[in-house]
C-alpha atoms as a PDB file:
ATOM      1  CA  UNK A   1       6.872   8.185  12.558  1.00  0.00           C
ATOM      2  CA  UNK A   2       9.869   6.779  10.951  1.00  0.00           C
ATOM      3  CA  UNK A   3       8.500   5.753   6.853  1.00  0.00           C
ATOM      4  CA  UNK A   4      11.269   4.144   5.417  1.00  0.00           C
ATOM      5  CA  UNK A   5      10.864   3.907   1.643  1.00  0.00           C
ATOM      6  CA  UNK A   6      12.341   1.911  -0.635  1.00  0.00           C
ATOM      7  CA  UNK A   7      12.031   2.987  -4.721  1.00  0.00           C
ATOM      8  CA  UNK A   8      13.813  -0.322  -6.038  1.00  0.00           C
ATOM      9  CA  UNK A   9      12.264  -0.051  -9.394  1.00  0.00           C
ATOM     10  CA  UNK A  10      11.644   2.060 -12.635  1.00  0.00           C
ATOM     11  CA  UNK A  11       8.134   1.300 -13.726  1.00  0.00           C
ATOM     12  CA  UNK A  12       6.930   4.498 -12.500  1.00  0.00           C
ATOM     13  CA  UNK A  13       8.406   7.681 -11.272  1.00  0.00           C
ATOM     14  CA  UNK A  14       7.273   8.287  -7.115  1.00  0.00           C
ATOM     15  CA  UNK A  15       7.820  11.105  -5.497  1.00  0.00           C
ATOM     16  CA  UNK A  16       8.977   9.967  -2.117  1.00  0.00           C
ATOM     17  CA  UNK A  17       7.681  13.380  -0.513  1.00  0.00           C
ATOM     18  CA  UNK A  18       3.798  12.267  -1.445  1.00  0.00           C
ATOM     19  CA  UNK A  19       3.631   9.008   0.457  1.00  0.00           C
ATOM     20  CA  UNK A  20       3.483  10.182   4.122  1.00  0.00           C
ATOM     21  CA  UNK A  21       0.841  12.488   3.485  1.00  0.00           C
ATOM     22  CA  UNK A  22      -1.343   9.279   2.275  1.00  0.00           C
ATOM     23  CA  UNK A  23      -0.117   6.999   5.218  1.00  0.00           C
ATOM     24  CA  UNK A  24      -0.667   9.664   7.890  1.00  0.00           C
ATOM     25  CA  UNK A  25      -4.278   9.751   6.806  1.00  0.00           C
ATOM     26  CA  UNK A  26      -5.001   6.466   7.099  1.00  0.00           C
ATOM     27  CA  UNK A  27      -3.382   5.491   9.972  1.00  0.00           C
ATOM     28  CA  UNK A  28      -5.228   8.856  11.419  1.00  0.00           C
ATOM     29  CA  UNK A  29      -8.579   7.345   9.984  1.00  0.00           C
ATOM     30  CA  UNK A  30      -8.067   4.074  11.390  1.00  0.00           C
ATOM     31  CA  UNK A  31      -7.161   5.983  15.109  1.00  0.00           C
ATOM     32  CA  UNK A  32      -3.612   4.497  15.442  1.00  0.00           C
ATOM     33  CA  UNK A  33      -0.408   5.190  15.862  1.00  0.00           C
ATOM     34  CA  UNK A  34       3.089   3.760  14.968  1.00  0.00           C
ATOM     35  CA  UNK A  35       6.590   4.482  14.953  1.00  0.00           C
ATOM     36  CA  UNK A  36       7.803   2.597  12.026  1.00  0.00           C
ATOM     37  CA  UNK A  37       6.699   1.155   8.277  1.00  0.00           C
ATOM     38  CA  UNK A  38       8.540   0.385   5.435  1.00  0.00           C
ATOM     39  CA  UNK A  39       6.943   0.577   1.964  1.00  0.00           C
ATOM     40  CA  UNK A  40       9.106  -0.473  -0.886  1.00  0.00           C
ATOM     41  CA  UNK A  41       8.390  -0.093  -4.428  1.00  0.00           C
ATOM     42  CA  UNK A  42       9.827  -2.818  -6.279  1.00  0.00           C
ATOM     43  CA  UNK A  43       9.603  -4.585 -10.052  1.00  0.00           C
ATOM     44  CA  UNK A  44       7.651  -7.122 -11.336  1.00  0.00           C
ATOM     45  CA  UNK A  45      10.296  -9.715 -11.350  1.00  0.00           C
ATOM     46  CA  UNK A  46      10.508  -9.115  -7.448  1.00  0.00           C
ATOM     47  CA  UNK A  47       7.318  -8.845  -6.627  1.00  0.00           C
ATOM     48  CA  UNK A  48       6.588 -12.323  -8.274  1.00  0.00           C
ATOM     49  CA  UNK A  49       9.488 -13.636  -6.340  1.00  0.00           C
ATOM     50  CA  UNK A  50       8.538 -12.553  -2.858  1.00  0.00           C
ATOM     51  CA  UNK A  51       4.161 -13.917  -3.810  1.00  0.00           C
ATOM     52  CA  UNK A  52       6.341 -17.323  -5.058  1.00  0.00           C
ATOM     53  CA  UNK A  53       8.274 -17.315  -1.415  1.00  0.00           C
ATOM     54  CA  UNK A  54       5.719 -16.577   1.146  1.00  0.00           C
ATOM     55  CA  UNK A  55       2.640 -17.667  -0.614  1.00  0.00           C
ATOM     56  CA  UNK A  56       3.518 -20.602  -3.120  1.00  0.00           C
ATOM     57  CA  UNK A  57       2.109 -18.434  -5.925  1.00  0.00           C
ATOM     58  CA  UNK A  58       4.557 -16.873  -8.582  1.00  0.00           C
ATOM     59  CA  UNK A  59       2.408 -15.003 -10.743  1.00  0.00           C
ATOM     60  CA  UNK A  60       2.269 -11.342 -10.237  1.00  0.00           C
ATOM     61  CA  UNK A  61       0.641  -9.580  -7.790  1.00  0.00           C
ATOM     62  CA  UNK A  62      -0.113  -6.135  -7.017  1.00  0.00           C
ATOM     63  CA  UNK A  63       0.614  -5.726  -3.015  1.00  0.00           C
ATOM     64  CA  UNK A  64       1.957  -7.786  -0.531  1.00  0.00           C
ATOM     65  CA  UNK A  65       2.111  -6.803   3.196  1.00  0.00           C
ATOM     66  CA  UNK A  66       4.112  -8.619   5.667  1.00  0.00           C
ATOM     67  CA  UNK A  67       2.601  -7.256   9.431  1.00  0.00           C
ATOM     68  CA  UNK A  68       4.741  -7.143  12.463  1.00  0.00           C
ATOM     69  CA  UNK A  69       2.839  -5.260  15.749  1.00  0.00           C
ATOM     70  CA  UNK A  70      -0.688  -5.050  14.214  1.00  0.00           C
ATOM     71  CA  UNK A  71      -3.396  -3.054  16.579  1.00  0.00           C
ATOM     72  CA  UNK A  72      -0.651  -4.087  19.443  1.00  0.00           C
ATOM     73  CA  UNK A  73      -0.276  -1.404  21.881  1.00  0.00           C
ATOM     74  CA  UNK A  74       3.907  -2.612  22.028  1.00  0.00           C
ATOM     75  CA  UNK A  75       6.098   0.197  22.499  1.00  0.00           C
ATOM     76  CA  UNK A  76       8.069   1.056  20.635  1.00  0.00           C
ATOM     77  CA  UNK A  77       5.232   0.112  17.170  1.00  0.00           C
ATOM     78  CA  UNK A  78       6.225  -1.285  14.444  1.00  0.00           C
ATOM     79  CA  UNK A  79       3.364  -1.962  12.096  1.00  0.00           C
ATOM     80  CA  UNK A  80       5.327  -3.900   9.352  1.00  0.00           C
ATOM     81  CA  UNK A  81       6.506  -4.160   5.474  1.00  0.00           C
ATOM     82  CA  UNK A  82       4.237  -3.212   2.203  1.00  0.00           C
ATOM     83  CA  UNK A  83       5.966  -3.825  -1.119  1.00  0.00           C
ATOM     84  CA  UNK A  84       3.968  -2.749  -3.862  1.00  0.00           C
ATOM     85  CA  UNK A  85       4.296  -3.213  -7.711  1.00  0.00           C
ATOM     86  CA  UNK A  86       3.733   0.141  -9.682  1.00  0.00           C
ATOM     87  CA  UNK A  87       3.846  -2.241 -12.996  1.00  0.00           C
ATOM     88  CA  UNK A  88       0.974  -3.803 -11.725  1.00  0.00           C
ATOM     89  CA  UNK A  89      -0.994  -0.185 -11.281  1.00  0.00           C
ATOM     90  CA  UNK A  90       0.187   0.330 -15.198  1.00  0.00           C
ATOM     91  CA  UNK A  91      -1.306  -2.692 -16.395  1.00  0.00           C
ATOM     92  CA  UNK A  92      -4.422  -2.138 -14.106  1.00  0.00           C
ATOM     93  CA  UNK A  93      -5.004   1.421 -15.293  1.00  0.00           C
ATOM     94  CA  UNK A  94      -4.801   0.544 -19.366  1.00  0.00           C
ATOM     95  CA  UNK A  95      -8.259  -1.007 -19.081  1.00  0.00           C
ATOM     96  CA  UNK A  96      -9.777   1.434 -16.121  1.00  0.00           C
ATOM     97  CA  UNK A  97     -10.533   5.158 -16.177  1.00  0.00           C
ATOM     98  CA  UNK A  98      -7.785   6.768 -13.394  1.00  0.00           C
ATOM     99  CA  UNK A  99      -3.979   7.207 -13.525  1.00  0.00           C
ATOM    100  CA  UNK A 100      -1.449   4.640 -12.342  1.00  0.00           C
ATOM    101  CA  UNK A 101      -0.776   6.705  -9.787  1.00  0.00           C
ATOM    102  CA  UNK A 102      -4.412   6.933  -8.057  1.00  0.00           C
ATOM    103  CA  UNK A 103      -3.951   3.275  -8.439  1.00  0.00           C
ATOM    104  CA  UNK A 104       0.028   2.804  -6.361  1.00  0.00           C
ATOM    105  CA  UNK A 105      -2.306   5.078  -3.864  1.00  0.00           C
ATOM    106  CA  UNK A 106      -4.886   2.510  -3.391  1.00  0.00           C
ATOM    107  CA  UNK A 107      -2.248  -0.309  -3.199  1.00  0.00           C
ATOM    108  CA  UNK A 108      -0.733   1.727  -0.381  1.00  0.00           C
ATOM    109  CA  UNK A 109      -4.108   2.004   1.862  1.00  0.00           C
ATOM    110  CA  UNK A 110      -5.117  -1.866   0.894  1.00  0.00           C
ATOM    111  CA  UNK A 111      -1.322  -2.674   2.114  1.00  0.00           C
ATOM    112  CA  UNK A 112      -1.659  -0.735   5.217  1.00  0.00           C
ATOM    113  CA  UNK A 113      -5.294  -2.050   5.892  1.00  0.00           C
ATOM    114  CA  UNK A 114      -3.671  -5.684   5.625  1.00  0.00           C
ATOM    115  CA  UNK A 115      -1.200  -4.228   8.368  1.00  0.00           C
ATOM    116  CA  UNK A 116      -4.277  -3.499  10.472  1.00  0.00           C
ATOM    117  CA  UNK A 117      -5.651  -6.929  10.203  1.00  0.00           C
ATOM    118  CA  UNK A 118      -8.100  -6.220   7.295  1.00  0.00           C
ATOM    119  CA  UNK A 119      -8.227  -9.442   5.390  1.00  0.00           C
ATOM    120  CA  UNK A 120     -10.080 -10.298   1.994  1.00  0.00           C
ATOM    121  CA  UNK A 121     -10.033 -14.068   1.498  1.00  0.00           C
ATOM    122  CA  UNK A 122     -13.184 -14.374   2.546  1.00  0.00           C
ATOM    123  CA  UNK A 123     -16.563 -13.410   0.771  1.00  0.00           C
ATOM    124  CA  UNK A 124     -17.243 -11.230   3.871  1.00  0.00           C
ATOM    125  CA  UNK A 125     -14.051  -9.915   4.829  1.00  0.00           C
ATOM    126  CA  UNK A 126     -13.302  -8.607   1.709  1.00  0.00           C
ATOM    127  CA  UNK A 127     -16.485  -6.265   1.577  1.00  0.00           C
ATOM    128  CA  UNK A 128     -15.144  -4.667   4.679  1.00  0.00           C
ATOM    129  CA  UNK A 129     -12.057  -4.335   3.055  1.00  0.00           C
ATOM    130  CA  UNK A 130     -13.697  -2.560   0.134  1.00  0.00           C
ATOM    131  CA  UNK A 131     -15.609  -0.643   2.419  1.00  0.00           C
ATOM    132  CA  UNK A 132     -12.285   0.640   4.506  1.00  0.00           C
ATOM    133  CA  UNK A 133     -10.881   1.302   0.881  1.00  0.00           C
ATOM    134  CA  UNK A 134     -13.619   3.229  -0.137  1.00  0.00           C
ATOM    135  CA  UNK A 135     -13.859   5.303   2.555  1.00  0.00           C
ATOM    136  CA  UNK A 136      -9.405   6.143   2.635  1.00  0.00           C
ATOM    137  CA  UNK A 137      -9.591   6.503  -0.991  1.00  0.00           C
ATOM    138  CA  UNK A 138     -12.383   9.027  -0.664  1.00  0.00           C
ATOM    139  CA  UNK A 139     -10.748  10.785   1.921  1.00  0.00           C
ATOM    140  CA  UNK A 140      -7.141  11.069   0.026  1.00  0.00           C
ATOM    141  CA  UNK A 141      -8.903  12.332  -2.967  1.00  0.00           C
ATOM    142  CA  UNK A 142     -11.086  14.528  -1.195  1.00  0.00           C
ATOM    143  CA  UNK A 143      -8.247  16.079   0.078  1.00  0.00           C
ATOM    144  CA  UNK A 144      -6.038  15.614  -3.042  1.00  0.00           C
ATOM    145  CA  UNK A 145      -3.190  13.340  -1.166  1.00  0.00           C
ATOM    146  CA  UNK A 146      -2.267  10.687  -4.446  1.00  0.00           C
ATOM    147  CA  UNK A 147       0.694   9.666  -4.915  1.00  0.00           C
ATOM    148  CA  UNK A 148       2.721  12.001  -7.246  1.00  0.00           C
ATOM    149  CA  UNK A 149       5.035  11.682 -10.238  1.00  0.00           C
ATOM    150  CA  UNK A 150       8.755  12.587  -8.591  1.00  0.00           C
ATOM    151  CA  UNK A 151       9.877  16.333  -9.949  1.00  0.00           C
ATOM    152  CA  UNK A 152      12.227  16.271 -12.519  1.00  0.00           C
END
């Protein structure tokens, strides 16, 4: 699979190395397969730019995913676009009880389930998007896969 990542801010350190690890198993989870994803990382001030575009909303958000082939069986796959907002897992994280980084993960599998067609606008979608999250997130930390701080 060709992950394309983007790091386009400097909220939070990423190790680029961590994130396939984390997509692999949910894609493998979810029993599908692509050949391409972009995730990009990007700042606060972009993030609320792109949720002000596409969805007439310019406050901040943590995740937006834009999907291309979905579930499609199209050769070759593209699944689509995540950008995420690591100040958003910061702010998040001052008022829970797990890192920032444990949070960027979760952003990354509630992205890629949006990819998949997961959906949480309504009452009943969104507790089978909980659900899917649950049961990633358990998975990643069972097997310690979280996104890491980048080496120095």
């Amino acid at each position: 699979m060709n992950l394309q990542i983007f790091d386009e801010q400097e909220d939070l350190s990423i190790d680029p190395t961590s994130i396939l690890p984390v997509v692999e198993s949910v894609l493998h989870l979810e029993d599908l397969h692509t050949d391409e994803l972009a995730i990009y990382f990007v700042s606060e001030p972009a993030i609320c730019s792109l949720h002000e575009r596409y969805f007439q909303d310019p406050s901040s958000t943590d995740c937006i995913s834009f999907p291309m082939d979905g579930r499609d069986e199209v050769k070759p796959h593209t699944l689509g676009e995540i950008f995420i907002s690591p100040k958003a897992a910061i702010e998040f994280t001052k008022s829970s009880n797990h890192p920032p980084y444990r949070e960027v993960t979760l952003y990354v599998v509630h992205g890629l389930l949006h990819l998949l067609g997961y959906d949480d606008i309504e009452e009943e979608d969104e507790k089978k998007m909980r659900k899917a999250e649950k049961m990633h997130m358990d998975a990643l930390l069972a097997n310690n896969l979280i996104i890491r701080k980048k080496s120095p």
